[in-house]
C-alpha atoms as a PDB file:
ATOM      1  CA  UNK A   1      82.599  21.987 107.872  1.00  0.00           C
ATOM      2  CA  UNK A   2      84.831  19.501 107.019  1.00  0.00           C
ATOM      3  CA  UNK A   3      84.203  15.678 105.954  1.00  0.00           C
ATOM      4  CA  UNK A   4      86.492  13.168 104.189  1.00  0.00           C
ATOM      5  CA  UNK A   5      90.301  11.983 105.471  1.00  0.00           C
ATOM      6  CA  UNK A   6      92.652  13.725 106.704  1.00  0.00           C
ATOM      7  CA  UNK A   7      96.365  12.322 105.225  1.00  0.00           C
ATOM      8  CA  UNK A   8      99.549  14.006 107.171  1.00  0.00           C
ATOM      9  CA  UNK A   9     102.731  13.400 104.896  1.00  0.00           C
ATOM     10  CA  UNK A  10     105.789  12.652 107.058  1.00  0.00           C
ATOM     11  CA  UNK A  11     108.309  14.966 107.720  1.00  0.00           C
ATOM     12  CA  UNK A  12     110.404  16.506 105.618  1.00  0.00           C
ATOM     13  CA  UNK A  13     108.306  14.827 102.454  1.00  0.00           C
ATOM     14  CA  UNK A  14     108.126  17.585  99.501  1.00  0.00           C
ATOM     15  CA  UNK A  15     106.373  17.492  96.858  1.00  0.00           C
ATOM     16  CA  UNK A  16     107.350  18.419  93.834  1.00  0.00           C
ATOM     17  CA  UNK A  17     105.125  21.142  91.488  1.00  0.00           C
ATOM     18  CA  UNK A  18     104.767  18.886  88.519  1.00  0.00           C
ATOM     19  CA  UNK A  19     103.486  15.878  91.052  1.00  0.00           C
ATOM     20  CA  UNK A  20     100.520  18.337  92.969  1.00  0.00           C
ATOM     21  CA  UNK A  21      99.745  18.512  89.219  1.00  0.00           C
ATOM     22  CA  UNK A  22      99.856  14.879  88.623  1.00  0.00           C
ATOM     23  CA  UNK A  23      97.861  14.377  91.558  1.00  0.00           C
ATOM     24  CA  UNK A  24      95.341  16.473  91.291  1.00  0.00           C
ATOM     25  CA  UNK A  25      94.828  15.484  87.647  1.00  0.00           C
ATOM     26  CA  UNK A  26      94.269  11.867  89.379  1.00  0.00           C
ATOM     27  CA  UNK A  27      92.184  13.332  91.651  1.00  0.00           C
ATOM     28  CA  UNK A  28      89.934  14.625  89.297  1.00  0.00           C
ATOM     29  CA  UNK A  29      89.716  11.265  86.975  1.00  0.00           C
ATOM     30  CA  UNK A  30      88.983   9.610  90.219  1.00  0.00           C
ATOM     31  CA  UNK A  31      86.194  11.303  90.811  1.00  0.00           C
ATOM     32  CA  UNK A  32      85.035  11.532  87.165  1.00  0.00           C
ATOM     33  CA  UNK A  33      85.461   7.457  87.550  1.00  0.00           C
ATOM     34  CA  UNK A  34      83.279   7.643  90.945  1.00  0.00           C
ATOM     35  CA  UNK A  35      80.505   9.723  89.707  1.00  0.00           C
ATOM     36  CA  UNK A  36      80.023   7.932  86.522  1.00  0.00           C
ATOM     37  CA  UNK A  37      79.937   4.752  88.644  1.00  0.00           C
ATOM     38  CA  UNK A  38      77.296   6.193  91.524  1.00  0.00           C
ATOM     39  CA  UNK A  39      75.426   7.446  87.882  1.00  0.00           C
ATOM     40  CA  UNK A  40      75.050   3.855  87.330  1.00  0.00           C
ATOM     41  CA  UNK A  41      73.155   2.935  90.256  1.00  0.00           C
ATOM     42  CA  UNK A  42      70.927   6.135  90.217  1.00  0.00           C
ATOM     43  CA  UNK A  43      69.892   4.762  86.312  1.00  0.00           C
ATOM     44  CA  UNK A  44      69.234   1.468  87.885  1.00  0.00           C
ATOM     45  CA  UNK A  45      67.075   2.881  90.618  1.00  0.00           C
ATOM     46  CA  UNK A  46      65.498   4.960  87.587  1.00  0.00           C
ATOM     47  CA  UNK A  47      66.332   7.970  88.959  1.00  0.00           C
ATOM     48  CA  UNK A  48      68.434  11.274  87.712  1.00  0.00           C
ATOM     49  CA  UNK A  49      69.942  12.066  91.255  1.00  0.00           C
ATOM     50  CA  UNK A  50      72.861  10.724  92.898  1.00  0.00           C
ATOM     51  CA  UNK A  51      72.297  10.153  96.421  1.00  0.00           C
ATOM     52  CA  UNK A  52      74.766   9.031  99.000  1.00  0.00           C
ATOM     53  CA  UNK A  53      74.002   5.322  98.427  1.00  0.00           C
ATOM     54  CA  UNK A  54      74.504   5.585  95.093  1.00  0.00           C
ATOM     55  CA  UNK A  55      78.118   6.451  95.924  1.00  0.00           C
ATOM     56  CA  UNK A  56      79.114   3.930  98.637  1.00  0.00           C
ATOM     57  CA  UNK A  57      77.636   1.157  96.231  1.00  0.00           C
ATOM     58  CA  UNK A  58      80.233   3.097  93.455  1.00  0.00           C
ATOM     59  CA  UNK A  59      82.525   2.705  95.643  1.00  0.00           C
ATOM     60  CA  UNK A  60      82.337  -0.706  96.754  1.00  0.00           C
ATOM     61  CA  UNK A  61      81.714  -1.395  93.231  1.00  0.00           C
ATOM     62  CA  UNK A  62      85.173   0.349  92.564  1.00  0.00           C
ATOM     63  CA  UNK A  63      86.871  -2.318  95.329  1.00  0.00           C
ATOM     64  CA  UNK A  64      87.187   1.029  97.596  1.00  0.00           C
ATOM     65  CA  UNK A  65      85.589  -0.960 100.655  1.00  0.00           C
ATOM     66  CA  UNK A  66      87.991   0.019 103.466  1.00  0.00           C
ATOM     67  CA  UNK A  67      86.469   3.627 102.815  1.00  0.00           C
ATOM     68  CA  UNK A  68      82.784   3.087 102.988  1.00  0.00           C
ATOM     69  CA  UNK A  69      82.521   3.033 106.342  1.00  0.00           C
ATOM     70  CA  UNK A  70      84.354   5.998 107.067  1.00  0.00           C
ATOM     71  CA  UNK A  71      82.018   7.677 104.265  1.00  0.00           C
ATOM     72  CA  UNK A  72      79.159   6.173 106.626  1.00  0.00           C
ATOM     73  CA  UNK A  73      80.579   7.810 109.506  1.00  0.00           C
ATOM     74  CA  UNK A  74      80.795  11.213 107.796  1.00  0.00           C
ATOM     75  CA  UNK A  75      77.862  11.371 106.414  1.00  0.00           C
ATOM     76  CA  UNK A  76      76.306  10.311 109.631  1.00  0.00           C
ATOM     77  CA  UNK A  77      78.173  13.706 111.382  1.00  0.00           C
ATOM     78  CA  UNK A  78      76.652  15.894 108.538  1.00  0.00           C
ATOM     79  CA  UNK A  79      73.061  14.695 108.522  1.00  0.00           C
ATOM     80  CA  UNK A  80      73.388  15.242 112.006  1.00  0.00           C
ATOM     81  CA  UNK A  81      74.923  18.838 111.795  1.00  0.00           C
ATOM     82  CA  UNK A  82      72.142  19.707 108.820  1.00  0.00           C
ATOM     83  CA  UNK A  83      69.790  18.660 111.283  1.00  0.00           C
ATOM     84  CA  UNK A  84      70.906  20.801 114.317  1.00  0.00           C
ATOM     85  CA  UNK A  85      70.807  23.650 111.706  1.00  0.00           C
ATOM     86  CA  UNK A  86      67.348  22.710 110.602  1.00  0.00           C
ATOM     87  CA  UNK A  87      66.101  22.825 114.255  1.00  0.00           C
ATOM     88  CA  UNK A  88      68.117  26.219 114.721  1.00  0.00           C
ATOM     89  CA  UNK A  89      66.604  27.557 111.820  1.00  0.00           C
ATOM     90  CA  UNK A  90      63.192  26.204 113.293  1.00  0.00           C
ATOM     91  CA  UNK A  91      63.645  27.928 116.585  1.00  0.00           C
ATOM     92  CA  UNK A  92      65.107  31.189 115.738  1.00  0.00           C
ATOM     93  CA  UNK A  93      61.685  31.707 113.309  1.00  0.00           C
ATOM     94  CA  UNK A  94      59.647  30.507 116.087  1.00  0.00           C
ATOM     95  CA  UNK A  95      61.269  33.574 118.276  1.00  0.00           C
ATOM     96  CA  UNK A  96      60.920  36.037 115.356  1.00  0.00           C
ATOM     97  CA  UNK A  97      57.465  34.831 115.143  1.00  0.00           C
ATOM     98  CA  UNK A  98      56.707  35.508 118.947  1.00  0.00           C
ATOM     99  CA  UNK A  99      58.361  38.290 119.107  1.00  0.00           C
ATOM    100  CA  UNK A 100      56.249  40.188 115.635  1.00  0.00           C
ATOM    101  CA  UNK A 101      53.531  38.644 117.717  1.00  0.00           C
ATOM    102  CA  UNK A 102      54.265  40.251 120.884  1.00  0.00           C
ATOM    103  CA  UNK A 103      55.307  43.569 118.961  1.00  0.00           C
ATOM    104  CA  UNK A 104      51.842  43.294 117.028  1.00  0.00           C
ATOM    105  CA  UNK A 105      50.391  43.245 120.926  1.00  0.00           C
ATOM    106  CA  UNK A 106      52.519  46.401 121.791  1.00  0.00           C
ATOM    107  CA  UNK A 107      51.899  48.501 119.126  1.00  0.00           C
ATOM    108  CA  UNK A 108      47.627  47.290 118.987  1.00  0.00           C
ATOM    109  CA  UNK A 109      48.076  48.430 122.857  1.00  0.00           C
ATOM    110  CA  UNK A 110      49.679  51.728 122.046  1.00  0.00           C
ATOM    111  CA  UNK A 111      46.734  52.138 119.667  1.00  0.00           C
ATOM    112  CA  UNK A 112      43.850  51.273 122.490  1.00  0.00           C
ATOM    113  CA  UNK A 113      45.828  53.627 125.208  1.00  0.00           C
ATOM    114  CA  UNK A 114      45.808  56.332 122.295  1.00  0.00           C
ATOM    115  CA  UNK A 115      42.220  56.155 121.317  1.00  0.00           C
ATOM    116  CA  UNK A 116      41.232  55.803 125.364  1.00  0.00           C
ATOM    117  CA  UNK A 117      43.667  58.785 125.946  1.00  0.00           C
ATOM    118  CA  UNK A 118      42.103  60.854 123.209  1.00  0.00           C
ATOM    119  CA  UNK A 119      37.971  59.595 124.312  1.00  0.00           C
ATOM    120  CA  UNK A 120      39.368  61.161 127.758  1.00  0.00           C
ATOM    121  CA  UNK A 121      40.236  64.420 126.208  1.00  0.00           C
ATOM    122  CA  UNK A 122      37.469  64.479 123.955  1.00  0.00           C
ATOM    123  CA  UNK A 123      35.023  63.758 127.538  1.00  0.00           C
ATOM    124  CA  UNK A 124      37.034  66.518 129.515  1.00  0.00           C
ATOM    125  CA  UNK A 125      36.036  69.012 126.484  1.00  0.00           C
ATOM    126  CA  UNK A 126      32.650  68.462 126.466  1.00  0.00           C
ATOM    127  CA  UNK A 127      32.666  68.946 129.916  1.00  0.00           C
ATOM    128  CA  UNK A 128      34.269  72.151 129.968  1.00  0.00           C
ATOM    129  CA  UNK A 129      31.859  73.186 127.246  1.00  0.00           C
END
């Protein structure tokens, strides 16, 4: 799954090998800069994990409004996506369980028609004797 922006460069835009570099090295400061901001607010809240409010307060703090709310929006889609899992996860167990339950049932049946099938033998023996 994929969350965040999606940037298109226009056509016939190259970049060069030395500027991926360059902006991936920004990349990474940024979000050096971000987490160390999002840290803040996790300390405030006296706490040692970053949440997701931690980081849209970061990055309002950081003057990054125009992006919270398409953070929102994403993080909205995969709560809602964990969720669907969750409940898949939920109802695949629930089969498995009915179905070791109903295979429990089969194979105590098998057990009953074996122990009736060998009290009938054992009956038609002591008959014969």
């Amino acid at each position: 799954m994929k969350v965040g922006f999606v940037f298109q460069l226009p056509d016939g835009v190259n970049i060069s090998k030395e500027a991926r570099s360059a902006i991936s090295r920004a990349a990474s400061v940024f979000v050096l800069y971000a987490t160390s901001c999002a840290n803040n607010f996790a300390m405030k809240g006296k706490r040692k994990t970053l949440n997701a409010g931690d980081v849209l307060s970061a990055m309002e703090e950081m003057e990054f409004q125009r992006f919270v709310a398409p953070l929102k929006e994403s993080l909205e889609v995969y709560r809602r996506e964990q969720k669907g899992k969750k409940e898949a996860r939920k109802d695949k167990d629930k089969k498995a369980d009915s179905e070791e339950q109903d295979k429990s049932r089969e194979e105590d049946n098998d057990d009953d028609d074996d122990r009736m099938e060998e009290e009938e033998q054992n009956d038609e023996e002591e008959v014969d004797n």
